[in-house]
Every structure is written in structure tokens, then in C-alpha cells.
N, C-alpha and C. Protein backbone atom coordinates (compact mmCIF):
# COMPACT_ATOMS: atom_id res chain seq x y z
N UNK A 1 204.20 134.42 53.22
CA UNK A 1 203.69 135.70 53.64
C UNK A 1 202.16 135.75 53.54
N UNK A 2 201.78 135.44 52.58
CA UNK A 2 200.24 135.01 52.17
C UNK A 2 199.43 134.98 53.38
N UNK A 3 200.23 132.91 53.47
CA UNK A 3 199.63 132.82 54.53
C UNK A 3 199.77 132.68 56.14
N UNK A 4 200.72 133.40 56.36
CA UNK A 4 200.58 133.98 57.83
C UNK A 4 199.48 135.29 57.78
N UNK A 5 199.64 136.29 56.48
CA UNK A 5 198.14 137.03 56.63
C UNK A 5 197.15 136.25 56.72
N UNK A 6 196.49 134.92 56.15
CA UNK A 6 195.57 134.52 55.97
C UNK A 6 195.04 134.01 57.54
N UNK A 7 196.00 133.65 58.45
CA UNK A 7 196.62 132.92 59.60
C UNK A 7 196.03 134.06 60.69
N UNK A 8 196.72 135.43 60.37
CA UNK A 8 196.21 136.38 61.29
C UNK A 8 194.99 137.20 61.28
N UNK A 9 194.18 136.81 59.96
CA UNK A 9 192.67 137.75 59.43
C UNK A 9 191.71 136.47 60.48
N UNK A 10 191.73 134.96 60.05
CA UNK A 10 191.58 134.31 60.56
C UNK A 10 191.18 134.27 61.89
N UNK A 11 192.66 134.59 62.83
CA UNK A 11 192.22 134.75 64.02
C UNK A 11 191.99 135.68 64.56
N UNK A 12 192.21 137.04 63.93
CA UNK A 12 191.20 138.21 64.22
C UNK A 12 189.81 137.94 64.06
N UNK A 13 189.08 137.48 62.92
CA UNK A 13 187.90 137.12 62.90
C UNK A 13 187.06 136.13 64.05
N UNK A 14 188.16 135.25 64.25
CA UNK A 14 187.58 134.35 65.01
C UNK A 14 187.94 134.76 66.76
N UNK A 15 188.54 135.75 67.15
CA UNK A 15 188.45 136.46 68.00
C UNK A 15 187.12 137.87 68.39
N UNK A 16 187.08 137.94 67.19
CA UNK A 16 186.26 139.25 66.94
C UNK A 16 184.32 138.53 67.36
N UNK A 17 184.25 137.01 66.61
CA UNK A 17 183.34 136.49 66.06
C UNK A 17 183.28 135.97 67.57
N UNK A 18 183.94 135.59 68.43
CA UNK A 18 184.04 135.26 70.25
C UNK A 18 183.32 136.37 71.11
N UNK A 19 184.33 137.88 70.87
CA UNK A 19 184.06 138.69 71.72
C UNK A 19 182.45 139.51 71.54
N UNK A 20 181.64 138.93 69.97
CA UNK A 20 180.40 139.53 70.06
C UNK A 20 179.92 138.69 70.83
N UNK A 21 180.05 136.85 70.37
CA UNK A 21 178.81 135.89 71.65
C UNK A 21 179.62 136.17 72.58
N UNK A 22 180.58 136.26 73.30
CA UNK A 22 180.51 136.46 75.00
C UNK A 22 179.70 137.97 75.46
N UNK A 23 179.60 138.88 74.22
CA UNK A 23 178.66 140.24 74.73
C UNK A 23 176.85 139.65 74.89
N UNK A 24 176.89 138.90 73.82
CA UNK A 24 175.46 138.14 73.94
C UNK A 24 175.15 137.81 75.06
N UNK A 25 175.78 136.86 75.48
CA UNK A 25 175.72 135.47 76.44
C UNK A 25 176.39 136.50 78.07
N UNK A 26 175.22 137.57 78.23
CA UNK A 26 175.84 138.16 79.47
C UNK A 26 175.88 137.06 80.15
N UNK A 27 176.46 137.12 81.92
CA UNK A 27 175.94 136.16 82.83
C UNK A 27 175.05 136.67 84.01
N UNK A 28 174.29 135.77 84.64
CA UNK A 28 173.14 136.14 85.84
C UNK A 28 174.02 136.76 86.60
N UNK A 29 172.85 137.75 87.20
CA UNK A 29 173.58 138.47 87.88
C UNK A 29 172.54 138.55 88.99
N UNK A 30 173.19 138.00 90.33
CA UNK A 30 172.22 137.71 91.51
C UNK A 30 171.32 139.15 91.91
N UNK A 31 170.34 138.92 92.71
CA UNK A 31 169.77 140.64 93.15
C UNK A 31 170.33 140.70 94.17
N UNK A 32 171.38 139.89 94.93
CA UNK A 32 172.18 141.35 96.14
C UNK A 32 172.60 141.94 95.39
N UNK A 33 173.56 142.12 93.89
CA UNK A 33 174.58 142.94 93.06
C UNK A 33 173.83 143.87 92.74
N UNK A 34 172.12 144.19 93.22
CA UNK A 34 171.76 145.13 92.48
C UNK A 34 171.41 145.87 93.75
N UNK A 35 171.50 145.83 94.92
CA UNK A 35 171.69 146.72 96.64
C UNK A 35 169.90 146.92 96.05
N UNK A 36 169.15 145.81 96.29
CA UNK A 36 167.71 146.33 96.48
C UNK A 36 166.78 146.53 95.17
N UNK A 37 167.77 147.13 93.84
CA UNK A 37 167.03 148.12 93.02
C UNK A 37 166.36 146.63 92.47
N UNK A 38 165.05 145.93 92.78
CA UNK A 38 164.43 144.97 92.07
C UNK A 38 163.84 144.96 90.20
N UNK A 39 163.74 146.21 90.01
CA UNK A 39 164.04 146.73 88.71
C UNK A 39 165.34 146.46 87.76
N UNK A 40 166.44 147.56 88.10
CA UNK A 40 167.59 146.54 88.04
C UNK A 40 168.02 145.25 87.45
N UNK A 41 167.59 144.33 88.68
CA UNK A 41 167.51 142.97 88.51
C UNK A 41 166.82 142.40 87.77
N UNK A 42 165.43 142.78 87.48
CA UNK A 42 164.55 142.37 86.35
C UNK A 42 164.98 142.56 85.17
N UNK A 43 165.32 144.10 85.15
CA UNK A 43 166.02 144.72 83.46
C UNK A 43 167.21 144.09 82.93
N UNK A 44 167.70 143.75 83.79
CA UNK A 44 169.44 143.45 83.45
C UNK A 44 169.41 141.81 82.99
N UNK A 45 168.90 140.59 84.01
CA UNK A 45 168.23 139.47 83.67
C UNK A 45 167.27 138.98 83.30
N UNK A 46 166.32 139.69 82.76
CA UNK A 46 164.90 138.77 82.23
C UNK A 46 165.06 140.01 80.77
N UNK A 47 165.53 141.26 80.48
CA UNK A 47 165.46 142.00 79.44
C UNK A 47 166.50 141.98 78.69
N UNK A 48 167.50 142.34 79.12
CA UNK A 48 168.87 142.56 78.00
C UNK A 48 169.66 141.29 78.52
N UNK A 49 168.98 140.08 78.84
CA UNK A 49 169.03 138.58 78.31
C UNK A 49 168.31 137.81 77.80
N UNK A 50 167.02 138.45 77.88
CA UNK A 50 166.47 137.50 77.39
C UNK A 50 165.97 136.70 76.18
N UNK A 51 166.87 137.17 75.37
CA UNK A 51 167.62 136.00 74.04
C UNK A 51 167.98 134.49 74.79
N UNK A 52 168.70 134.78 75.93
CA UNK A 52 169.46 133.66 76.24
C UNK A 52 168.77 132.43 76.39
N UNK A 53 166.92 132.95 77.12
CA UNK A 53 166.07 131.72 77.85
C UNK A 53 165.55 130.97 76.58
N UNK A 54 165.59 131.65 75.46
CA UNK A 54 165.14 130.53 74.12
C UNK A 54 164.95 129.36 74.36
N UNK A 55 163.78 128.94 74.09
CA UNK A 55 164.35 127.28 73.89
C UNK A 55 164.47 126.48 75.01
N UNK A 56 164.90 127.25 76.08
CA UNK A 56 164.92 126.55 77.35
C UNK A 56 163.46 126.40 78.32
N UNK A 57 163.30 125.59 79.46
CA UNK A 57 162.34 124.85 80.01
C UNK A 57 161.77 126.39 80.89
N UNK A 58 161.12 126.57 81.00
CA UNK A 58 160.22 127.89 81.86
C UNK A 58 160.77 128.01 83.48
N UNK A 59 160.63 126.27 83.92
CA UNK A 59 161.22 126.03 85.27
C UNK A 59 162.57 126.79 85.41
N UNK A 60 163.54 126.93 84.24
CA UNK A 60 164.52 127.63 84.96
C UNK A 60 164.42 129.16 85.02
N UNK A 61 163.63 129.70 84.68
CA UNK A 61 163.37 131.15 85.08
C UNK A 61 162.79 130.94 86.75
N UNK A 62 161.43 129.94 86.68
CA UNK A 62 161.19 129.63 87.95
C UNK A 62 162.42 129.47 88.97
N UNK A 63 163.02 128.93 88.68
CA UNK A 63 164.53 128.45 89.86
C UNK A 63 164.68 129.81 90.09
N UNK A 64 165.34 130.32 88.96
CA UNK A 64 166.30 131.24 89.43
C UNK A 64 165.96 132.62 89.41
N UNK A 65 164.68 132.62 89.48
CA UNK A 65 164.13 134.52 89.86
C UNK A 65 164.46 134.26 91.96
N UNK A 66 164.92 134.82 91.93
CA UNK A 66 164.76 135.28 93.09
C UNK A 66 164.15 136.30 94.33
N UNK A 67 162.79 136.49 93.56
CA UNK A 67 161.77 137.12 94.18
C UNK A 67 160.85 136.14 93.96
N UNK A 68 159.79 136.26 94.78
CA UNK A 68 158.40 135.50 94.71
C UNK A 68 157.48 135.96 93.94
N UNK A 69 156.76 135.03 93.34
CA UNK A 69 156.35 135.42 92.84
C UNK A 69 154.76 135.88 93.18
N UNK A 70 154.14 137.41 93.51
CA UNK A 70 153.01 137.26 94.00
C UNK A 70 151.83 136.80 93.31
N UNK A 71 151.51 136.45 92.04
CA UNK A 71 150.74 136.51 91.63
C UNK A 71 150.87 135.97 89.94
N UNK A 72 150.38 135.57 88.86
CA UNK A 72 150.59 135.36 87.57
C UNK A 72 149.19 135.93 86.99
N UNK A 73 149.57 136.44 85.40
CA UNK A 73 148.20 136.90 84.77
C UNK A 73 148.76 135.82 83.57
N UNK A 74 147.16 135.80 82.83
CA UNK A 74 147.77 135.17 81.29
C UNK A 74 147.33 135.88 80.66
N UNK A 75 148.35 135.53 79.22
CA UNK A 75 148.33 135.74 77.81
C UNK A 75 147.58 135.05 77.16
N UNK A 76 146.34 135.42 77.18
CA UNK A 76 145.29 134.75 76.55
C UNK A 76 145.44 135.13 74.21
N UNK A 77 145.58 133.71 73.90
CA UNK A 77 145.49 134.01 72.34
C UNK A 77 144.58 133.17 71.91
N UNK A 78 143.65 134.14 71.00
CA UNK A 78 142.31 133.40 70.57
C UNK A 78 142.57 133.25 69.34
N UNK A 79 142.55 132.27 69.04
CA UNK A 79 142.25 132.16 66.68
C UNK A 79 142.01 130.45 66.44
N UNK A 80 142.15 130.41 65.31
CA UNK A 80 142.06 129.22 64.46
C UNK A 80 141.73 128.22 66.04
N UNK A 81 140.80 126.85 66.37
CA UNK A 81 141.03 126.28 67.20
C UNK A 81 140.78 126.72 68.96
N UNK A 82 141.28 125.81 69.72
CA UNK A 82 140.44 126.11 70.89
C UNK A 82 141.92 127.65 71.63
N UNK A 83 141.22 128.08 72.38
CA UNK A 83 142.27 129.41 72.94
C UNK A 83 143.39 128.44 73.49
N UNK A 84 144.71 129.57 73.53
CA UNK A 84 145.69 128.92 74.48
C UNK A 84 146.23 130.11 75.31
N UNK A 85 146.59 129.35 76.14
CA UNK A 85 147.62 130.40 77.15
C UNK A 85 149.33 130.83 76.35
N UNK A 86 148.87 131.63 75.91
CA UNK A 86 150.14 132.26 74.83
C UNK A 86 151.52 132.36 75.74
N UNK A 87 151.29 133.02 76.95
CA UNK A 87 152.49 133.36 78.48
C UNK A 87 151.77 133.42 79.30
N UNK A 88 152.79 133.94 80.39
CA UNK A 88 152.36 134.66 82.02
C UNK A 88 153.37 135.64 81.76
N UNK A 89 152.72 136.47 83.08
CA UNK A 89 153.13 137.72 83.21
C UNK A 89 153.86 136.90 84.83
N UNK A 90 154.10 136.71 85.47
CA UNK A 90 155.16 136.69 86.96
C UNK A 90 155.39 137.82 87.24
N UNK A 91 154.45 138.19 88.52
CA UNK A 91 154.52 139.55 88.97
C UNK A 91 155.07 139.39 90.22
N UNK A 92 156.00 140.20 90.55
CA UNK A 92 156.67 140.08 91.41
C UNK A 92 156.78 141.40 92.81
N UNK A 93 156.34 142.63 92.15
CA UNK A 93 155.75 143.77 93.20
C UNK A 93 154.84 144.50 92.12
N UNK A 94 153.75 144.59 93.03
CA UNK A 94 152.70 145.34 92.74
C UNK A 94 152.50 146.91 93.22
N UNK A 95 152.20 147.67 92.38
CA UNK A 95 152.28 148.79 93.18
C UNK A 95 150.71 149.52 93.53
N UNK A 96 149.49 148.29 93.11
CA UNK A 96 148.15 148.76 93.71
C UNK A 96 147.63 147.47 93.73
N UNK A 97 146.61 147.34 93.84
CA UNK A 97 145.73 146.08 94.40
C UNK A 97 145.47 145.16 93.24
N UNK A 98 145.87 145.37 91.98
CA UNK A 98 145.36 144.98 90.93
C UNK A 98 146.81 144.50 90.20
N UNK A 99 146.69 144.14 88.74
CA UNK A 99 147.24 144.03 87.85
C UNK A 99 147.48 145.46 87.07
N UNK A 100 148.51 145.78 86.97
CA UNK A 100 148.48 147.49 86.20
C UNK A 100 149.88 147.23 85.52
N UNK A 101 149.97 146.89 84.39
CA UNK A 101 150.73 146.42 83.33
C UNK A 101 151.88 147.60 83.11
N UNK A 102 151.52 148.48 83.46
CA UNK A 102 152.85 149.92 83.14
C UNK A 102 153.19 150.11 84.22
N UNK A 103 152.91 149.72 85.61
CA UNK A 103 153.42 150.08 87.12
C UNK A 103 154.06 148.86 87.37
N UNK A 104 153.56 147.37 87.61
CA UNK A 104 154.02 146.80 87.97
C UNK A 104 155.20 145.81 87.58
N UNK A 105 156.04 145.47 88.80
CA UNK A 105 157.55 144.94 88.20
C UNK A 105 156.75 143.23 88.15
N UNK A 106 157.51 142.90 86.95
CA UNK A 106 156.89 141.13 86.24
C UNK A 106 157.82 140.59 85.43
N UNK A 107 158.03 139.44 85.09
CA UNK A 107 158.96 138.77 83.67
C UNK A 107 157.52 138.34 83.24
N UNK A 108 157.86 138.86 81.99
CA UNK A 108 156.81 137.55 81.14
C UNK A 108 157.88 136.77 80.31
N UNK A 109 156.80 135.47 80.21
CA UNK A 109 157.51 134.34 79.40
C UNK A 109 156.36 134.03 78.44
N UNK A 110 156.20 133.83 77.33
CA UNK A 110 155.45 133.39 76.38
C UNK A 110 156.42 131.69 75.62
N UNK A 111 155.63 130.93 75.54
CA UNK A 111 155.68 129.23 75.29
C UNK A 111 155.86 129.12 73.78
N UNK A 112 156.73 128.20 73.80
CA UNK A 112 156.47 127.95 72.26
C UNK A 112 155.34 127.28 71.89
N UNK A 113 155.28 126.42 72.91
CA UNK A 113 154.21 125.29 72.73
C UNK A 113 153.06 125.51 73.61
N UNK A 114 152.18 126.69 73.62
CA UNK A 114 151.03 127.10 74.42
C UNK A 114 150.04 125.88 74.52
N UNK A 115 150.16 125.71 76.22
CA UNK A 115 148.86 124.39 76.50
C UNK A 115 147.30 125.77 76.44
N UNK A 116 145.94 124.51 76.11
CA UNK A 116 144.89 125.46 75.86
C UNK A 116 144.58 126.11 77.01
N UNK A 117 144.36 126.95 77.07
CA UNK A 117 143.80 127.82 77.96
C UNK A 117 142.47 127.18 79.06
N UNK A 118 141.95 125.92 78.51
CA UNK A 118 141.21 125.16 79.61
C UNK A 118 142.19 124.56 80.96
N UNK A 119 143.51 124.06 79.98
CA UNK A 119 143.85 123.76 81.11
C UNK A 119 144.97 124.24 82.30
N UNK A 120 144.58 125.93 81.51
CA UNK A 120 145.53 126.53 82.77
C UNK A 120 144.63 127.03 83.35
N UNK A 121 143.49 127.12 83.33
CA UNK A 121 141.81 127.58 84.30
C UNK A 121 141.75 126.28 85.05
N UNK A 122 141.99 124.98 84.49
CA UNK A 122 141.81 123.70 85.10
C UNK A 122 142.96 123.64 86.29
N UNK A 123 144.43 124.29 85.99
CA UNK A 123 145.59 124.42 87.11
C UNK A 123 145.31 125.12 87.76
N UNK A 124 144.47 126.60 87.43
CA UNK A 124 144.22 127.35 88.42
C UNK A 124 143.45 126.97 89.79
N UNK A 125 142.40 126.20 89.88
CA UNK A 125 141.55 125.31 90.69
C UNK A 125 140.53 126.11 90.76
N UNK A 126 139.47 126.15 91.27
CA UNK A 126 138.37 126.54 91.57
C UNK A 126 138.09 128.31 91.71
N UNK A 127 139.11 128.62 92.90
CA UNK A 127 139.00 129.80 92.95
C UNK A 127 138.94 130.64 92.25
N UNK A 128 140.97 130.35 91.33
CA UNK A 128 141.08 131.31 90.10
C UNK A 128 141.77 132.30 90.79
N UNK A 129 142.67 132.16 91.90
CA UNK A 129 142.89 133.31 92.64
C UNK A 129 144.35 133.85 91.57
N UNK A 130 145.02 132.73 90.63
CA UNK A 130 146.09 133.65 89.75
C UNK A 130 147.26 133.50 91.03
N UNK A 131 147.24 132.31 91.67
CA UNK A 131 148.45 132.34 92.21
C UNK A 131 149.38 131.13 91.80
N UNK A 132 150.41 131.31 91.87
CA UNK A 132 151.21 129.99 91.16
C UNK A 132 151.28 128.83 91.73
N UNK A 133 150.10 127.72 91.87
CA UNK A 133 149.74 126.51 92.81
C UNK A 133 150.85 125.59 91.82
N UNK A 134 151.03 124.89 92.76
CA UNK A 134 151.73 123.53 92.40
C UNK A 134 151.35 122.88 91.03
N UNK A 135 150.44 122.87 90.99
CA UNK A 135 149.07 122.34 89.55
C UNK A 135 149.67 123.35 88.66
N UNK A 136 149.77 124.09 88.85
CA UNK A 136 149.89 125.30 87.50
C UNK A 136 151.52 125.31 87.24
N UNK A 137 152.12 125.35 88.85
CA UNK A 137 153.45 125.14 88.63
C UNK A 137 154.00 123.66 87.43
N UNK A 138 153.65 122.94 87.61
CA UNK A 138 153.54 121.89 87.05
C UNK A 138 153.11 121.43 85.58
N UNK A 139 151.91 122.43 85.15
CA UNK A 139 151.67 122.58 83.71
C UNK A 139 152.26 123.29 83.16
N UNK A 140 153.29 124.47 83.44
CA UNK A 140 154.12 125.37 82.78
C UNK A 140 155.48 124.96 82.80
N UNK A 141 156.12 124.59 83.95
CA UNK A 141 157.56 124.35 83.91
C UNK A 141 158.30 123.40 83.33
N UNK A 142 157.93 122.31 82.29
CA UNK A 142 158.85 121.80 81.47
C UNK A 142 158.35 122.54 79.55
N UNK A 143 157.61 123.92 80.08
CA UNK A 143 157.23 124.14 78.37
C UNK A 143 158.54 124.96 78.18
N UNK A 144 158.57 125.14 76.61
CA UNK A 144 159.77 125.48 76.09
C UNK A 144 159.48 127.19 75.59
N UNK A 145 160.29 128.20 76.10
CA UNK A 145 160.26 129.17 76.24
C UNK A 145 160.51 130.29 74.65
N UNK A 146 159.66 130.83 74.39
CA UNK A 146 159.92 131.38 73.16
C UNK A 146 160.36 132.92 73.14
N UNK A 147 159.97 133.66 74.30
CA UNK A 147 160.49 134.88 74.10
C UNK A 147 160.89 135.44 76.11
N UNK A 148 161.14 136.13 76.82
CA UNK A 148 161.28 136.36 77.78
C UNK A 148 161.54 138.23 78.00
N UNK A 149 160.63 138.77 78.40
CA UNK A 149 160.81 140.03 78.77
C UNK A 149 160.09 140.79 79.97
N UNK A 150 160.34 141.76 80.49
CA UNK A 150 160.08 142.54 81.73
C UNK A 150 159.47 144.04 81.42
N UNK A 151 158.58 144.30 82.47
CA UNK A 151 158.01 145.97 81.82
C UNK A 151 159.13 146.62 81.60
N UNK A 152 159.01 147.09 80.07
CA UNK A 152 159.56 147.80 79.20
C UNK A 152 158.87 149.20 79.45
N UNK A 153 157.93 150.03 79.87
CA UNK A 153 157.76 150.70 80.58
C UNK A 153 157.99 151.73 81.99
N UNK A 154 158.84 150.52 82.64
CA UNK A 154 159.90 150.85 83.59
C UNK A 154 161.72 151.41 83.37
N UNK A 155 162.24 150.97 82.19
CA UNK A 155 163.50 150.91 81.65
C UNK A 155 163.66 152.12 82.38
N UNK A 156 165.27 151.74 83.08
CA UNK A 156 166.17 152.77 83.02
C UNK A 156 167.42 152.82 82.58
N UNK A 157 168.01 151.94 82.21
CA UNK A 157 168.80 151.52 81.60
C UNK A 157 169.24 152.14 80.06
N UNK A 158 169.80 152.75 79.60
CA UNK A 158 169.72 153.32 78.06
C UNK A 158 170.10 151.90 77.48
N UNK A 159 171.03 151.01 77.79
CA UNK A 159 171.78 149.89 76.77
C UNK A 159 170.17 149.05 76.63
N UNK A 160 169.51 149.07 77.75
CA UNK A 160 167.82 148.00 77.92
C UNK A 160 167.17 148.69 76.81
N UNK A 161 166.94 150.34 77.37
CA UNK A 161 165.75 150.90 76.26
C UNK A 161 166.02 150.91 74.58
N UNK A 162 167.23 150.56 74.29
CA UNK A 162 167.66 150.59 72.88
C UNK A 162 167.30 148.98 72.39
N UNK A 163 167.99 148.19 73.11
CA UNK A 163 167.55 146.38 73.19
C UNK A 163 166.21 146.60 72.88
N UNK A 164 165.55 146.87 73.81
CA UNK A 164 164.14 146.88 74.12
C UNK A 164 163.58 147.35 72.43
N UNK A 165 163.77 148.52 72.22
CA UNK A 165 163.49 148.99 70.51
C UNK A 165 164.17 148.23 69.53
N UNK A 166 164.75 147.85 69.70
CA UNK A 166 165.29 146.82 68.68
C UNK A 166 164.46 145.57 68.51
N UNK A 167 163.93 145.02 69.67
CA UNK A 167 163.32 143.68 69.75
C UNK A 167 162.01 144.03 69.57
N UNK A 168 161.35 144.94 69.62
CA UNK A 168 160.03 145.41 69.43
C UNK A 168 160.39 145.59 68.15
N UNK A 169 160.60 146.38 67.47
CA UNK A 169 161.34 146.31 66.08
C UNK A 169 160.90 145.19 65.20
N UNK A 170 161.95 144.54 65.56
CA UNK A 170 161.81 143.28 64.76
C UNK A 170 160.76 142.19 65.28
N UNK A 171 160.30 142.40 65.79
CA UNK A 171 158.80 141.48 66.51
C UNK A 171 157.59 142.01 65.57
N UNK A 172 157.40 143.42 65.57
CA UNK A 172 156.66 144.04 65.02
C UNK A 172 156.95 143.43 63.39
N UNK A 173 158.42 143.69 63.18
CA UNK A 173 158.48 143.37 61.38
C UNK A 173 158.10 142.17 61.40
N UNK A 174 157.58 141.04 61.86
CA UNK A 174 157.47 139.85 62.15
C UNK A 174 155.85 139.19 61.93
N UNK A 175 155.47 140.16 62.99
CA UNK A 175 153.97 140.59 62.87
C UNK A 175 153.64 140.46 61.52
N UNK A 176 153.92 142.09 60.44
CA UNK A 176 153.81 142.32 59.63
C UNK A 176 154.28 141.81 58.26
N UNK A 177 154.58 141.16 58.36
CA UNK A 177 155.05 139.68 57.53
C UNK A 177 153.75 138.44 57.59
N UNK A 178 153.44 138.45 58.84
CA UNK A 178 152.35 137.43 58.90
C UNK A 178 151.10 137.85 58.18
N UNK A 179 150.89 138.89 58.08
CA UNK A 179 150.05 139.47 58.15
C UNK A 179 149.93 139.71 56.40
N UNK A 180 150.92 139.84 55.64
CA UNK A 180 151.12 140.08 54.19
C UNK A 180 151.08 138.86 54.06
N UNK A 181 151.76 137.42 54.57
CA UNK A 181 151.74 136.21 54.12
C UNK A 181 149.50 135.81 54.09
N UNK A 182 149.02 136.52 55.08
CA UNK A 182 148.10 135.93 55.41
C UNK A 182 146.53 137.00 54.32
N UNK A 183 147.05 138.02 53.24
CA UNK A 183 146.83 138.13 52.36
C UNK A 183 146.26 140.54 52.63
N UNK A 184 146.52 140.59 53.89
CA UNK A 184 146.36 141.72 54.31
C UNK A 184 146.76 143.18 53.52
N UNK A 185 146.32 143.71 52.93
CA UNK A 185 146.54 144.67 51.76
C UNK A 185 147.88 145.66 52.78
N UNK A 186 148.49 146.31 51.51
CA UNK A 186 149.64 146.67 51.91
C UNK A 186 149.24 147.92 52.50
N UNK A 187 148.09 148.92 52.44
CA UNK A 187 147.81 149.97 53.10
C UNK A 187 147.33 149.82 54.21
N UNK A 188 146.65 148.76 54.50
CA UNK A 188 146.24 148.35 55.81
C UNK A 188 147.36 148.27 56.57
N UNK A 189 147.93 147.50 56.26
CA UNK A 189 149.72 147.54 56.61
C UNK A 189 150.40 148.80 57.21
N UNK A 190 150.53 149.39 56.38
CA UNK A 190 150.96 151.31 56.98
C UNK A 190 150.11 151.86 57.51
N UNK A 191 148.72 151.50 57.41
CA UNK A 191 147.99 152.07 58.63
C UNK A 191 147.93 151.60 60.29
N UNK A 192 148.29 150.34 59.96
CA UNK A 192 148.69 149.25 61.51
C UNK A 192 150.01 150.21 61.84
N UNK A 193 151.15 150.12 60.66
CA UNK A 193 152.14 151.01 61.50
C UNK A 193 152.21 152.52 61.84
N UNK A 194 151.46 153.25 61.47
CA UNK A 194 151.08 154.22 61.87
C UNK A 194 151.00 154.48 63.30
N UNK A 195 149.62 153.57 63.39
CA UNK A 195 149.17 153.62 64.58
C UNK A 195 150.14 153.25 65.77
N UNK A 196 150.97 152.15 65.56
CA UNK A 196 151.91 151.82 66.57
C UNK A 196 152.68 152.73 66.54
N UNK A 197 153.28 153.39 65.99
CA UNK A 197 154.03 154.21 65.99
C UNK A 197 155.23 154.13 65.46
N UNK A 198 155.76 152.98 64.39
CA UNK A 198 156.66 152.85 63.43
C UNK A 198 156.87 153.06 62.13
């Protein structure tokens, strides 16, 4: 009797411990399924998945976005050593002539392994026009992907905007960890979160 209970906790658990990673591990979901809404498609695959791109090569976001991409900005990070290109932003509709970070639809991808920032000015070529040349294509797409997200500014989604606070969340507690490891007084601390608004 024991252990047929032990037999059936077992495979409740290990049913239970299935049906959270298959909630994880959504699957792609093409942009005809979204009739147009390119938002949508961004939120649903580059946001409330993008746990999944961890670790993986940049090129496959490249493959499989299925919009063009008009344009890339970088994530410029300056400290210790020469700058690196931290991400790109992959902008995909613009809604003015510029870069406007709360209007326009984009995935960003940030690298684990950021090349320096010379030599994504060096991929860019001469111009600098910030379009995704072959050269640039080429210096980004076998780097290994550390975080993946879409304007969070746009969310319509309630299951995205909760994800979305959750991962800011804990990014932020993350932050602030570095920041105590790196000797930052603890009021300074609550005054950083203040200001953000946590």
C-alpha cells in the first residue's frame, strides 16, 4: 500500500514537474497566426519566450523573425576595459524617422559574449547607416544570446505585462546585488530603488 502511494505521488509530481516545462517551452508561433497584429507576434515570441533563446546562437532569432529588419541600434556598455556592444535593438517598424525606443516595434538581444564596440563600427562600414550588412550580419550571428526581449512599452497582453514585471524584477534584484558585491552603501541602494520605482 505504501508503495503504490509512493508510485502515485511520484507520478503526480513528475507529471505536474512536465506540465510546468511544457508551459515554459511555449512554441513559435508564425505571424500569419497573428492576422497582421506585428506586435502580437513580437510579444508572444521574442517576450513571453524569451527565456527560451538563452544560450542559443543570435542567427536563430535572425532566421526566424519574420519581418525585416529595417534598421539595428546598439547597446553600447562602457566600464573596466575597451567598450563593447552589450546588444541590438532589431527594429522592425518605425513609427517616425528616427529611433524612438517607446514607439517603435524591435527584439533586442543582448550577448553573452559582447564583441568591442570597435568592431561593430568596423561591421558597420564607413557610412554607419545602422543597417544589418552582411559584415555585421556575420559578427553577431554565431554570438551566444543572454537575454531576448521586445518594447515592453507596447504590451498588450496581461500574461506579457506580468512576465515582463517579473523579469524586470529580478534583473533589477540582480543589478542590485552587483552593486552591494561591488561595495555600494545600502542607502544608496534604496535610493537607486526609489527612483526606479521598486
Amino acid at each position: 500500500m505504501k508503495q503504490t502511494n509512493f508510485i502515485l505521488l511520484a507520478l503526480f509530481l513528475f507529471l505536474s514537474a512536465g506540465q510546468l516545462w511544457a508551459q515554459k517551452q511555449k512554441p513559435y508561433k508564425p505571424a500569419a497566426t497573428f492576422k497582421g497584429d506585428t506586435l502580437g507576434y513580437l510579444e508572444y515570441n521574442y517576450a513571453l519566450r524569451g527565456e527560451q533563446y538563452k544560450g542559443k546562437a543570435v542567427e536563430v532569432i535572425l532566421k526566424e523573425l519574420e519581418y525585416p529588419v529595417l534598421y539595428v541600434k546598439s547597446i553600447r556598455l562602457i566600464g573596466e576595459g575597451p567598450s563593447r556592444l552589450g546588444g541590438l535593438y532589431l527594429v522592425v517598424r518605425e513609427k517616425m524617422k528616427q529611433f524612438f525606443e517607446t514607439m517603435d516595434y524591435y527584439v533586442v538581444v543582448w550577448f553573452e559574449n559582447p564583441p568591442t564596440f570597435d568592431e561593430y563600427t568596423e561591421a558597420l562600414g564607413r557610412n554607419h547607416d545602422d543597417a544589418l550588412s552582411q559584415k555585421l550580419y556575420d559578427l553577431i550571428k554565431d554570438l551566444k544570446i543572454a537575454n531576448v526581449s521586445t518594447n515592453s512599452f507596447l504590451f498588450k497582453n496581461p500574461e506579457n505585462i506580468k512576465a515582463w514585471k517579473e523579469h524586470h524584477k529580478r534583473a533589477m534584484e540582480k543589478q542590485y546585488e552587483e552593486f552591494r558585491r561591488a561595495g555600494m552603501p545600502e542607502a544608496e541602494i534604496k535610493k537607486l530603488k526609489k527612483g526606479f520605482g521598486d
